[in-house]
Protein backbone atom coordinates (compact mmCIF):
# COMPACT_ATOMS: atom_id res chain seq x y z
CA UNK A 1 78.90 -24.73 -40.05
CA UNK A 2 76.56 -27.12 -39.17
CA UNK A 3 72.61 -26.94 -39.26
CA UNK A 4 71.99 -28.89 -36.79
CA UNK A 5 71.98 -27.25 -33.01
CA UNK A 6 72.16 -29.39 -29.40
CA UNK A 7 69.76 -26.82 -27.77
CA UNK A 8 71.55 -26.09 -23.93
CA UNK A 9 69.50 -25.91 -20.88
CA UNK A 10 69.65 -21.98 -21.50
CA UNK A 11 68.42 -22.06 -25.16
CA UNK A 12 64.87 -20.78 -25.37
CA UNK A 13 62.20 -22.99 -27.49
CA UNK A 14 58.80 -21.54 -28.87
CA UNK A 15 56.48 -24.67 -30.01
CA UNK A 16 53.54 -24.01 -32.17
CA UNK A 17 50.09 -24.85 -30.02
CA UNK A 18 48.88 -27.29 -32.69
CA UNK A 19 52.36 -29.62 -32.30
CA UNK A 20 53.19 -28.62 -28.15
CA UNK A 21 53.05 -31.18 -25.50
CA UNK A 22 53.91 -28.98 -22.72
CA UNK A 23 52.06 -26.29 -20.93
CA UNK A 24 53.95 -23.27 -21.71
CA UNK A 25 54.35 -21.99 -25.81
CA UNK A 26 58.05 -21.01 -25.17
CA UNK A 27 60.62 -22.42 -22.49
CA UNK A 28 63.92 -23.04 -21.82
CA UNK A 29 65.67 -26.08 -23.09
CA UNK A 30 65.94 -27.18 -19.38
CA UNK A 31 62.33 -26.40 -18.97
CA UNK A 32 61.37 -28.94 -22.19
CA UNK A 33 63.62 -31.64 -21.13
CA UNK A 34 62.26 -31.62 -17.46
CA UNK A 35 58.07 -31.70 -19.29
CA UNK A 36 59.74 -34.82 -21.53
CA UNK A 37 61.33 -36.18 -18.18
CA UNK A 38 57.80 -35.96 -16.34
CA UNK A 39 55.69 -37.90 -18.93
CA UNK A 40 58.34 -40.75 -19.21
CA UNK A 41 57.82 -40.75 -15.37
CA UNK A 42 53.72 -40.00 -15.79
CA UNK A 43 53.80 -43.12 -18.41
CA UNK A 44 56.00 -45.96 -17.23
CA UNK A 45 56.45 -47.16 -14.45
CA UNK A 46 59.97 -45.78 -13.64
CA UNK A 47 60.98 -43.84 -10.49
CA UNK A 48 61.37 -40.23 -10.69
CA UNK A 49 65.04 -40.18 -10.80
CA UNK A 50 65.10 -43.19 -13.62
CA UNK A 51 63.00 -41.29 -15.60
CA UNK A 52 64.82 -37.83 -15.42
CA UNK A 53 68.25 -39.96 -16.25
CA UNK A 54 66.93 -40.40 -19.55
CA UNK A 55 67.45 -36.93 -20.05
CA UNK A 56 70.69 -35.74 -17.29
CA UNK A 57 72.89 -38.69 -17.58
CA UNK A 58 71.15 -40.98 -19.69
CA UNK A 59 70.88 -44.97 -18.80
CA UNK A 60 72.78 -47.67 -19.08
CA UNK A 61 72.06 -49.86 -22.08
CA UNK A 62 73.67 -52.11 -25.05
CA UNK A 63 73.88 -51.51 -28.50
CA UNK A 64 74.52 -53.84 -31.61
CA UNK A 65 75.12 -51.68 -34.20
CA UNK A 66 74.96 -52.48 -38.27
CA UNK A 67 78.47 -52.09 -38.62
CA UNK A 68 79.65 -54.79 -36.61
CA UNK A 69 81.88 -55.14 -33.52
CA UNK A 70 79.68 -56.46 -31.75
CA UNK A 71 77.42 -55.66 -28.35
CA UNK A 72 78.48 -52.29 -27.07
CA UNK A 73 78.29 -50.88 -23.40
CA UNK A 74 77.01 -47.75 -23.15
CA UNK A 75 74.36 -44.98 -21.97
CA UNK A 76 71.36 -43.60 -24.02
CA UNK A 77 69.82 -40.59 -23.38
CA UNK A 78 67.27 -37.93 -24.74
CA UNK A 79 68.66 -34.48 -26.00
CA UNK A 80 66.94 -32.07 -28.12
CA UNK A 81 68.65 -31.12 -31.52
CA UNK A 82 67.70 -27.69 -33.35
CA UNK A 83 68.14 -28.47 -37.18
CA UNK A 84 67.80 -25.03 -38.94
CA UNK A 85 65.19 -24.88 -42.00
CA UNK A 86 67.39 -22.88 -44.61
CA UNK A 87 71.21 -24.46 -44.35
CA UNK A 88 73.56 -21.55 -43.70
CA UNK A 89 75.73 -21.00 -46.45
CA UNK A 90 79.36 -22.17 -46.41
CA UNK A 91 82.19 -19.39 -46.82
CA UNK A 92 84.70 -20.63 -49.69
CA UNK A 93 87.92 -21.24 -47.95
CA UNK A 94 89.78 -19.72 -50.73
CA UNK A 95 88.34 -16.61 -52.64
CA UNK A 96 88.66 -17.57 -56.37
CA UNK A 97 88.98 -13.57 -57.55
CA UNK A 98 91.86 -12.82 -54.60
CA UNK A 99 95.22 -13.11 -55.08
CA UNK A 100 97.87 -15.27 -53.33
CA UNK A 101 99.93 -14.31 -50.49
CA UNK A 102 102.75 -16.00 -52.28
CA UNK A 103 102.10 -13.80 -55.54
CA UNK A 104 104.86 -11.22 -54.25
CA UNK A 105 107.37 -14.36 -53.51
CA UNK A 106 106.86 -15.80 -57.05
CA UNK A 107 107.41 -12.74 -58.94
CA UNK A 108 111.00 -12.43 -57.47
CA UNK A 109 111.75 -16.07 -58.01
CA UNK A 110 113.91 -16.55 -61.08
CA UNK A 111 112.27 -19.80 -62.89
């Protein structure tokens, strides 16, 4: 599993006082995208709707990446990710102590 989350428009946020931008300690991550939404608007000099597709549907842009291939077409947009502080521990595919299903089918194999 991975630790990092892409927090839904459901998914419920509390932000320490000392490190919050928006009015509220907890809201929803609809709520937190709409407060990052208004201070792009608040702090360029987009329209409201150009500065809330940063967030919906993102904007259209180009990128040149490092790995070559040249200027890509695309959209960029904000999006909150949740990356947990403890990683949550992997289950082992295989359990080393169990047996295999294929035990019984061996033992009646003549090798």
């Amino acid at each position: 599993m991975s630790d990092q989350i892409i927090l839904s428009d459901e998914d419920v946020v509390s932000i320490a006082q000392d490190a919050n931008f928006a009015e509220a300690s907890t809201l929803t991550g609809e709520e937190l995208m709409e407060t990052v939404a208004n201070l792009v608007f608040q702090k360029t000099r987009l329209e409201e709707d150009e500065a809330k597709g940063w967030a919906a549907n993102g904007v259209n842009c180009k990128v040149l990446l490092t790995q070559g291939g040249g200027w890509q077409k695309g959209k960029i947009r904000i999006r909150f990710e949740f990356v947990l502080d403890k990683p949550t521990p992997t289950k082992p595919l295989i359990p080393t102590n169990s047996t295999s299903p294929l035990d019984d089918l061996r033992s009646h194999l003549e090798v």
